[in-house]
C-alpha atoms as a PDB file:
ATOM      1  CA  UNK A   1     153.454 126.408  82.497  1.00  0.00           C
ATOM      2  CA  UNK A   2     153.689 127.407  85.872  1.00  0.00           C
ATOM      3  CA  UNK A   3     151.275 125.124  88.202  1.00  0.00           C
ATOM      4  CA  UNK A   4     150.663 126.565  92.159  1.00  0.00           C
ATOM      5  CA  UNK A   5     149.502 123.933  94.544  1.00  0.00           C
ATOM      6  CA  UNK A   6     147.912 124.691  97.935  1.00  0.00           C
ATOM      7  CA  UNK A   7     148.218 122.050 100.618  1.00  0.00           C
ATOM      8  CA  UNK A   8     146.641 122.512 104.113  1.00  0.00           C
ATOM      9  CA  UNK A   9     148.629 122.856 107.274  1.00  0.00           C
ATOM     10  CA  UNK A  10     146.106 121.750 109.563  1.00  0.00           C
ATOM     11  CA  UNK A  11     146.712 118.859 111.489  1.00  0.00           C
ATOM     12  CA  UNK A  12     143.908 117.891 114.241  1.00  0.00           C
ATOM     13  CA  UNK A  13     140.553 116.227 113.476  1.00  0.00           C
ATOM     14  CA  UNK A  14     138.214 117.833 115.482  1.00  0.00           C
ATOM     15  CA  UNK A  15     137.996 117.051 118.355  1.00  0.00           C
ATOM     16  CA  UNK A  16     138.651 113.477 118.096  1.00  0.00           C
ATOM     17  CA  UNK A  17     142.286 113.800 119.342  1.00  0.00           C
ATOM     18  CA  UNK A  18     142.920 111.860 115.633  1.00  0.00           C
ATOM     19  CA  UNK A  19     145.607 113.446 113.296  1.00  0.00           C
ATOM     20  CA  UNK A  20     144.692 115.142 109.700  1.00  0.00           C
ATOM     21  CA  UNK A  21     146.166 117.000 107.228  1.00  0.00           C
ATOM     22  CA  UNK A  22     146.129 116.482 102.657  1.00  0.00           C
ATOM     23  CA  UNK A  23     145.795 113.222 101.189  1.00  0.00           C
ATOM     24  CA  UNK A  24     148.572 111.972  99.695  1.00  0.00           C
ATOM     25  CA  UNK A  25     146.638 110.464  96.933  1.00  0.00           C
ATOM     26  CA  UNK A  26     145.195 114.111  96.337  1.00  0.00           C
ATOM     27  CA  UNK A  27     148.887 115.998  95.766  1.00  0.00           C
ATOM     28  CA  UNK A  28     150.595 112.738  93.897  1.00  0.00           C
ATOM     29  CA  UNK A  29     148.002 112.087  91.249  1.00  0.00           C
ATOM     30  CA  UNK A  30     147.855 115.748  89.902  1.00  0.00           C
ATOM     31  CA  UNK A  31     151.191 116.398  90.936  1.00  0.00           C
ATOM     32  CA  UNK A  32     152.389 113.798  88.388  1.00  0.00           C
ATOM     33  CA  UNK A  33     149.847 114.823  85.604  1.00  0.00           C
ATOM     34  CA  UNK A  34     151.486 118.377  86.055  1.00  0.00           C
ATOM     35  CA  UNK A  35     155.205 117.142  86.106  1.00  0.00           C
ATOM     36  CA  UNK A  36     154.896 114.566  83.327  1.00  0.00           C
ATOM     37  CA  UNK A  37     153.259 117.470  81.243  1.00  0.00           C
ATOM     38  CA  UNK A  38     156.790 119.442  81.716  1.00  0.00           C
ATOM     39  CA  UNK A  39     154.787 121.993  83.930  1.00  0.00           C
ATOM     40  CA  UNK A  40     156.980 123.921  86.826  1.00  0.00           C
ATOM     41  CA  UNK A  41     155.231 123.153  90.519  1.00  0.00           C
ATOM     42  CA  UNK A  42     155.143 125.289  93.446  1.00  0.00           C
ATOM     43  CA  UNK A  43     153.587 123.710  96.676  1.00  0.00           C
ATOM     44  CA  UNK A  44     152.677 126.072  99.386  1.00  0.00           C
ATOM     45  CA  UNK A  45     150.275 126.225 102.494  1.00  0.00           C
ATOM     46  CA  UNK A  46     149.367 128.493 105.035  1.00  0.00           C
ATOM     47  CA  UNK A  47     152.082 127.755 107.191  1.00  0.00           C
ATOM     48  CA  UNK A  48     154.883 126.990 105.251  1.00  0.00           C
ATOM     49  CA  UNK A  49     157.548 123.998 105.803  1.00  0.00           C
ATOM     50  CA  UNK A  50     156.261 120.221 105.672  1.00  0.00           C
ATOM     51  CA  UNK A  51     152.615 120.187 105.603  1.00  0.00           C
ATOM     52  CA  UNK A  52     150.636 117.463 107.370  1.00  0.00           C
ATOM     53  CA  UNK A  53     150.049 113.835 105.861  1.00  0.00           C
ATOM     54  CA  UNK A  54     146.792 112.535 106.832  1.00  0.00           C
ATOM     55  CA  UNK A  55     147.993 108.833 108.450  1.00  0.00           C
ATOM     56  CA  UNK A  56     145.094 107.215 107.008  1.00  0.00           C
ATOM     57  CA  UNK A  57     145.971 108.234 103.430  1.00  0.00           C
ATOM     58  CA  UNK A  58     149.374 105.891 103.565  1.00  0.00           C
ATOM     59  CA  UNK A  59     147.634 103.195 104.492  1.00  0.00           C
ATOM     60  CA  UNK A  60     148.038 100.077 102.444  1.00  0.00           C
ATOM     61  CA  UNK A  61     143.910 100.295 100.831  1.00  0.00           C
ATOM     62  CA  UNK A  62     144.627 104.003 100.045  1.00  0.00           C
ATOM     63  CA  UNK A  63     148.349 103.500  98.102  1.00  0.00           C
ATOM     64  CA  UNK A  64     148.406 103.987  94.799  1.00  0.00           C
ATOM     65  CA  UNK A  65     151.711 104.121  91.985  1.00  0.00           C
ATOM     66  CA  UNK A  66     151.376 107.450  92.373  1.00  0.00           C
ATOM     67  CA  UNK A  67     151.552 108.068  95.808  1.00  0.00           C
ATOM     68  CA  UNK A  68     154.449 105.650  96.033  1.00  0.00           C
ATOM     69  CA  UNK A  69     156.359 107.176  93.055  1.00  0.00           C
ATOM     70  CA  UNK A  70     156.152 110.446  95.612  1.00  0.00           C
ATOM     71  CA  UNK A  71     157.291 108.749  97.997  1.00  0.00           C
ATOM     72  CA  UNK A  72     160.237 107.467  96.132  1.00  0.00           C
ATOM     73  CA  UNK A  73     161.081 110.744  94.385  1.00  0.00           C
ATOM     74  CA  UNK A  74     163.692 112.907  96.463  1.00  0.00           C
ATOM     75  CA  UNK A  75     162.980 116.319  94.523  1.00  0.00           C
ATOM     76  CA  UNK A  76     159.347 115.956  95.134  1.00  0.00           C
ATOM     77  CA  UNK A  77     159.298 115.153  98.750  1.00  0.00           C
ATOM     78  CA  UNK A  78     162.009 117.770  98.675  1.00  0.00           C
ATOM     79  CA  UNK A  79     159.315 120.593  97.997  1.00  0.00           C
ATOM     80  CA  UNK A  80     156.878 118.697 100.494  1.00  0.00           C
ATOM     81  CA  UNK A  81     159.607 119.754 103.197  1.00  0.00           C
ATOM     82  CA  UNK A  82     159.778 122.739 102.157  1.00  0.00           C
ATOM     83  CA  UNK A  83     156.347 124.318 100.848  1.00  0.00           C
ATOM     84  CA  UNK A  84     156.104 128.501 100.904  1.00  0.00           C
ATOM     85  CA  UNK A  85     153.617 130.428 102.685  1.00  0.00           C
ATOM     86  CA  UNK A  86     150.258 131.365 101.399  1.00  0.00           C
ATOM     87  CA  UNK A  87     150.729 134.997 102.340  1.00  0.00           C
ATOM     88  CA  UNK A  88     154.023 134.591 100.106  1.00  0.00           C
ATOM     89  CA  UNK A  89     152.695 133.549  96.340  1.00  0.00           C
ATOM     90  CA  UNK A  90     151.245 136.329  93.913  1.00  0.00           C
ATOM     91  CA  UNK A  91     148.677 135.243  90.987  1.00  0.00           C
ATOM     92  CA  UNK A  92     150.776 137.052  88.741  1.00  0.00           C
ATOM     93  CA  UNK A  93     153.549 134.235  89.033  1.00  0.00           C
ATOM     94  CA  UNK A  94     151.422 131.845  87.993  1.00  0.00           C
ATOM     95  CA  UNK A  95     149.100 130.305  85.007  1.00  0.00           C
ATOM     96  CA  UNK A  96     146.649 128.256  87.260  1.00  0.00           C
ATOM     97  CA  UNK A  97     145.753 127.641  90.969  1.00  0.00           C
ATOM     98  CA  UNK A  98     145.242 123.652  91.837  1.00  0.00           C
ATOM     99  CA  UNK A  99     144.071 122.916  95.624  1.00  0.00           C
ATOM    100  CA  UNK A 100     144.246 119.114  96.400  1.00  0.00           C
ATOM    101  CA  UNK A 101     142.183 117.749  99.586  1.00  0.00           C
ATOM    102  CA  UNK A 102     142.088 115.695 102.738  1.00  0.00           C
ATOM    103  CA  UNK A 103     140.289 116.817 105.303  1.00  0.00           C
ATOM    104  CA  UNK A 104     142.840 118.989 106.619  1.00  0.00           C
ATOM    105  CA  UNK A 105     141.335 122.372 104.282  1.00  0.00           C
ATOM    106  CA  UNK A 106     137.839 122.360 106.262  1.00  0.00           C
ATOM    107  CA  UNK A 107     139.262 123.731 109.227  1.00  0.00           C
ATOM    108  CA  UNK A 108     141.940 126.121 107.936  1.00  0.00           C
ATOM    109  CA  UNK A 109     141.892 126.628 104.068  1.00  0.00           C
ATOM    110  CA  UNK A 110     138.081 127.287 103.887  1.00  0.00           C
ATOM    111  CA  UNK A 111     138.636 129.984 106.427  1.00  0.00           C
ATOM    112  CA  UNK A 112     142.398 131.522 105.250  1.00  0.00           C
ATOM    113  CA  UNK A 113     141.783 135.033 103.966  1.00  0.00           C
ATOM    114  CA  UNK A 114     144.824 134.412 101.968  1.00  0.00           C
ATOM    115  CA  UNK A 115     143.631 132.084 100.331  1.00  0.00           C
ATOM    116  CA  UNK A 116     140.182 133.679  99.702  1.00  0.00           C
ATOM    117  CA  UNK A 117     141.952 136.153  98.159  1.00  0.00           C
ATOM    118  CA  UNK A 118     144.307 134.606  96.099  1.00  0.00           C
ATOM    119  CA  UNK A 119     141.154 132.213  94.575  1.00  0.00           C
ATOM    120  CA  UNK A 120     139.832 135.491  93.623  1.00  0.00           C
ATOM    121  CA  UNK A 121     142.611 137.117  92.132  1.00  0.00           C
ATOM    122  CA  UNK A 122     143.375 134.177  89.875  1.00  0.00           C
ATOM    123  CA  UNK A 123     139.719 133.852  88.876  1.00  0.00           C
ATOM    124  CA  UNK A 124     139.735 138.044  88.415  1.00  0.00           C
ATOM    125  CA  UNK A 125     142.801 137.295  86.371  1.00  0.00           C
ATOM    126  CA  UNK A 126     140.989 135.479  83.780  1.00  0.00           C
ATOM    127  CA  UNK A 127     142.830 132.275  85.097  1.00  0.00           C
ATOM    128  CA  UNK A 128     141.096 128.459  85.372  1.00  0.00           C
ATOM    129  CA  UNK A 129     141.690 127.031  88.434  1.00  0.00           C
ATOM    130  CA  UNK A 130     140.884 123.537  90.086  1.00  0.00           C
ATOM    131  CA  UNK A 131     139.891 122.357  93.471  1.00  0.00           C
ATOM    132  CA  UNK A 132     138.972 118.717  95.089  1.00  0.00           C
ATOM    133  CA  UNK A 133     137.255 116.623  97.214  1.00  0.00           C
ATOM    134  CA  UNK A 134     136.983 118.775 100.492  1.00  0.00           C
ATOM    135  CA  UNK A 135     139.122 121.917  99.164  1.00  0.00           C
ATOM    136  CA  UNK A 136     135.679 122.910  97.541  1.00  0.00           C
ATOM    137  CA  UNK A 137     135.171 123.421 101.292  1.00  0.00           C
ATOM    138  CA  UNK A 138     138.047 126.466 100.702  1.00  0.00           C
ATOM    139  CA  UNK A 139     135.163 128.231  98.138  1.00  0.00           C
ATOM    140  CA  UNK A 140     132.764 129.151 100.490  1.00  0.00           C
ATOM    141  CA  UNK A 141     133.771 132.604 101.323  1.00  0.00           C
ATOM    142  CA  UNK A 142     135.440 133.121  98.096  1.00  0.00           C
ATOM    143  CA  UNK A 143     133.050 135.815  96.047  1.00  0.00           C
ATOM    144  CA  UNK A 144     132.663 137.048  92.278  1.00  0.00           C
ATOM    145  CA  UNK A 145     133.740 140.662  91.372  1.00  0.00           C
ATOM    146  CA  UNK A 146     130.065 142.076  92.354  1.00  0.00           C
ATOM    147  CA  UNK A 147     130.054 140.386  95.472  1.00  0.00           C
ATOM    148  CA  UNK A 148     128.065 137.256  95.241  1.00  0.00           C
ATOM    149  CA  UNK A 149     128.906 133.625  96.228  1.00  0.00           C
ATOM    150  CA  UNK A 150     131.443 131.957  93.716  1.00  0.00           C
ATOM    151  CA  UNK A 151     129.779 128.961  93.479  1.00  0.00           C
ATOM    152  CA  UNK A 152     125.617 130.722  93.263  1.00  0.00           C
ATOM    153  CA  UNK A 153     124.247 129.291  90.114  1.00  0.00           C
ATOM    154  CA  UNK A 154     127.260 127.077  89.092  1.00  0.00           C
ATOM    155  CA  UNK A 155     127.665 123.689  89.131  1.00  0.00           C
ATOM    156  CA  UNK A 156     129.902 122.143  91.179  1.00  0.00           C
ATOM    157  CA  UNK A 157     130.972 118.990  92.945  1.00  0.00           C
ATOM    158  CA  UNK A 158     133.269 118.075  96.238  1.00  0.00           C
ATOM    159  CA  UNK A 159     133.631 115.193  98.881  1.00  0.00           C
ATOM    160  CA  UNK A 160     129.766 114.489  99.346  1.00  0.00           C
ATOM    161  CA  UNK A 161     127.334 113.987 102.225  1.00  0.00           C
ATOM    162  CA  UNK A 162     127.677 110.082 101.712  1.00  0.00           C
ATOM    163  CA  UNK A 163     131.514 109.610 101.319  1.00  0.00           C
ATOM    164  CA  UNK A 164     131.192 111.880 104.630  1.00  0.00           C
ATOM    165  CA  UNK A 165     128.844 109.145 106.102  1.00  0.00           C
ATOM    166  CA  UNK A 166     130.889 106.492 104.923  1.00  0.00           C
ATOM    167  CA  UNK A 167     134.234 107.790 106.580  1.00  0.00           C
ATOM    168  CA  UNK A 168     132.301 108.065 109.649  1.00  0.00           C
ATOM    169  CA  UNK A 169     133.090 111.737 110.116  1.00  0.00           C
ATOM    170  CA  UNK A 170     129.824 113.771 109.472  1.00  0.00           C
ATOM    171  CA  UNK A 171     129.705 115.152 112.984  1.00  0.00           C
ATOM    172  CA  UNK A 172     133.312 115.816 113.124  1.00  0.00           C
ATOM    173  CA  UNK A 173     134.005 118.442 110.093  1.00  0.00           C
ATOM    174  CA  UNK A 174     133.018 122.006 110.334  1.00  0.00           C
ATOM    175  CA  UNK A 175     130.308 121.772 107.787  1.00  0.00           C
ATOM    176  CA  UNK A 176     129.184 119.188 105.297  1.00  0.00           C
ATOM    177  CA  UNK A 177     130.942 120.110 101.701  1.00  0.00           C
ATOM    178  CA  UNK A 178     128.065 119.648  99.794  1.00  0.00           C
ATOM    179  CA  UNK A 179     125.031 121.197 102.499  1.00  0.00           C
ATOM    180  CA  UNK A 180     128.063 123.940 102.049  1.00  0.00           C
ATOM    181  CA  UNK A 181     127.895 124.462  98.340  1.00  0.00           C
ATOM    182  CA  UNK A 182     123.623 124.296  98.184  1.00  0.00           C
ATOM    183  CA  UNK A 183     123.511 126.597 101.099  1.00  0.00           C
ATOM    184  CA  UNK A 184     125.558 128.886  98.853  1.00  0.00           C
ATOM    185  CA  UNK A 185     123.168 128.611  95.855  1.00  0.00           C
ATOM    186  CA  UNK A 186     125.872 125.909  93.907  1.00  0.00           C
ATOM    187  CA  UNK A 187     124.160 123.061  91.307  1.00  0.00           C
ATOM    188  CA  UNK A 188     125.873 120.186  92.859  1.00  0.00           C
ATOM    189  CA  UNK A 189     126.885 117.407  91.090  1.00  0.00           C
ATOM    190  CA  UNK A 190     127.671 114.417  92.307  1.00  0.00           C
ATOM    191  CA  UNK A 191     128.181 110.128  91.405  1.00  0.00           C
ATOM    192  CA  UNK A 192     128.223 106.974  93.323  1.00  0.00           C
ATOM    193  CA  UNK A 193     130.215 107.541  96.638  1.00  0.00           C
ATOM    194  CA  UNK A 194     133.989 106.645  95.462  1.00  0.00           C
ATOM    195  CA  UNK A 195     133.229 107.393  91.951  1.00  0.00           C
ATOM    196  CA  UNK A 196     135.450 109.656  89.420  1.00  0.00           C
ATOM    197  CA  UNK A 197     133.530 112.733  88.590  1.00  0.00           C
ATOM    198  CA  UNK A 198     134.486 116.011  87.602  1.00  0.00           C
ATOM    199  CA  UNK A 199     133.073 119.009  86.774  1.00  0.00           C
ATOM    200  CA  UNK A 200     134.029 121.825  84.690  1.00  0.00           C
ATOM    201  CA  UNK A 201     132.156 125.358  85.162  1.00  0.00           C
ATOM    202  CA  UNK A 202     133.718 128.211  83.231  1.00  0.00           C
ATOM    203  CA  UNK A 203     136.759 128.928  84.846  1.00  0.00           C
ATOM    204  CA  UNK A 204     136.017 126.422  87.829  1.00  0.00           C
ATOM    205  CA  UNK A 205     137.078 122.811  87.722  1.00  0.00           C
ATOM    206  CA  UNK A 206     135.967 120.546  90.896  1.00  0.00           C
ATOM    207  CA  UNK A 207     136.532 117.375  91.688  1.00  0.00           C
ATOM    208  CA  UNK A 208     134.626 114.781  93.671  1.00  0.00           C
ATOM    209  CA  UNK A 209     137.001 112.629  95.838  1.00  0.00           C
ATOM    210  CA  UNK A 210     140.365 111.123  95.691  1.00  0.00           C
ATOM    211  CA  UNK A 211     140.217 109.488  92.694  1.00  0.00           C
ATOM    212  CA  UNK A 212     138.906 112.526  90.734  1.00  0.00           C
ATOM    213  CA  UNK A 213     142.214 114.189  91.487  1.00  0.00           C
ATOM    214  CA  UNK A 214     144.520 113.223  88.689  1.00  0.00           C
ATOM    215  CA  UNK A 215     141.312 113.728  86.340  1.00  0.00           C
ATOM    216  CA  UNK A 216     140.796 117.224  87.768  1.00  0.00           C
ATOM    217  CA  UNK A 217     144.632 117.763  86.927  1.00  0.00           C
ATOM    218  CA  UNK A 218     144.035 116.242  83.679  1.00  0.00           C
ATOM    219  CA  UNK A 219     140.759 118.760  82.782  1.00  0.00           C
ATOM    220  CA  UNK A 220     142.285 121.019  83.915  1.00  0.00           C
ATOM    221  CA  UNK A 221     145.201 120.974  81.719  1.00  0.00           C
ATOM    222  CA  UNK A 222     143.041 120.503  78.791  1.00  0.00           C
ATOM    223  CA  UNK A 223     141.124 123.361  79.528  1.00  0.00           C
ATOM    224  CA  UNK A 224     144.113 125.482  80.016  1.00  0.00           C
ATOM    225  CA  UNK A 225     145.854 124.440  76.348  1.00  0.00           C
ATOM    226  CA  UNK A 226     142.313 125.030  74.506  1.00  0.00           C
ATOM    227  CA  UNK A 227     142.718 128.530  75.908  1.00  0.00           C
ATOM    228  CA  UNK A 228     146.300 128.583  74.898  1.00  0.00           C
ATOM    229  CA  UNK A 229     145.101 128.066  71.364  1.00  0.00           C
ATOM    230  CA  UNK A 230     142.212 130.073  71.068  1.00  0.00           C
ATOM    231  CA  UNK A 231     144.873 133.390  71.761  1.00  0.00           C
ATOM    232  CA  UNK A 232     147.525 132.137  69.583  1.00  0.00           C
END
C-alpha cells in the first residue's frame, strides 16, 4: 500500500504577524495508523523541504503519544525534512491521497492548482481519498468529471464554525470551512466542538478536527481493504 500525504507549506496567520503551518497531531496520528499497517508513506507539500509546524500544536495541552513518538522517530522526522513537491507526485504512484490539517491549507492548499488537480485525478482514478479538519478547506475548487462542485450533494464534515470561534480565529482565515462547504451545496455534518466524527461519502472520507485524524486514517484504511476484497 502506497499512502501520499499532503502537508501545507504555508506559514503566516493572516495578518496577525502569528506563525502557522500542519498540526502535528494531524500528520502523527494517521501517519502511525498508516506505518503500523505496513503501508509505504510519501509526505509532500507545495513547496517541498521541511514544512511548517504550527507552534501551538507542540504545546504541552495539544501533545499526544503520537505526536511525541514523531518526534522521537529519526526516519519519520527524516521525511518531514525532506517532503517532495506537489507539482512532483503522479496519482498513478499511489493507492490513496490523505491531506492532514492545521490551519496552514486555508491559505495555500485550498488554492494550489496542483493540488486541485491531483484530488481530481485520484478521485477520476477510482481511488478513496481522505481529508481533515481545515484541509476540507483544499475541496473547494476541486470539481467532479462534469464540472460540478465535489462536495454538491455530499455529505461532508471539516474544522467547524464553532471550533473556529473557539480558537478565536473566525476573522482571521480566508473563509469559514463549513460556510465553505454549504456555500458549495455540501450536507455538512458535524458533533460537539472537539468531538471525533468522521464521515465517509463514496470515495470521500472527512474528518472533523484533530482528533478525527487517526480515525479518518483508520476509515480510511478500512474502506480501502473492503475494496481490495471485493476485486479479488
Amino acid at each position: 500500500m502506497k499512502i501520499l500525504m499532503v502537508i501545507t507549506s504555508h506559514d503566516q496567520l493572516g495578518n496577525t504577524g502569528r506563525k502557522t503551518g500542519f498540526w502535528l497531531e494531524e500528520l502523527a496520528a494517521p501517519y502511525y495508523v498508516f506505518k503500523d499497517s505496513g503501508a509505504e508513506i510519501t509526505l509532500a507539500s507545495p513547496k517541498g523541504g521541511r514544512p511548517p509546524l504550527d507552534p501551538k500544536s507542540n504545546e504541552p495541552e495539544f501533545r499526544t503519544d503520537l505526536t511525541l513518538r514523531f518526534e522521537a522517530d529519526a526516519a519519520a522526522e527524516a521525511q518531514l525534512d525532506k517532503t517532495v513537491r506537489l507539482d512532483s507526485v503522479k496519482q498513478e504512484d499511489f493507492d490513496t491521497l490523505f491531506y492532514p490539517g492545521g490551519h496552514g491549507p486555508m491559505w495555500d492548499l485550498a488554492e494550489d492548482k496542483d493540488s486541485v488537480k491531483l484530488i481530481e485525478s485520484f478521485l477520476a482514478a477510482g481511488k478513496t481519498i481522505a481529508v481533515v479538519c481545515h484541509s476540507t478547506g483544499a475541496l473547494r475548487h476541486v470539481k467532479t468529471a462534469d464540472g460540478k462542485p465535489l462536495v454538491e450533494g455530499k455529505e461532508v464534515t471539516g474544522f467547524t464554525n464553532g471550533e473556529e470561534e473557539d480558537v478565536g480565529l473566525t476573522h482571521v482565515v480566508p473563509f469559514l470551512v463549513e460556510d465553505e462547504m454549504l456555500k458549495l451545496g455540501a450536507v455538512f455534518s458535524k458533533t460537539a466542538n472537539w468531538g471525533i466524527h468522521v464521515v465517509s461519502a463514496g470515495q470521500l472520507i472527512t474528518g472533523q478536527n484533530p482528533h478525527s485524524s487517526g480515525p479518518a486514517a483508520q476509515t480510511l484504511l478500512a474502506a480501502l481493504a473492503r475494496k481490495a476484497k471485493s476485486a479479488a
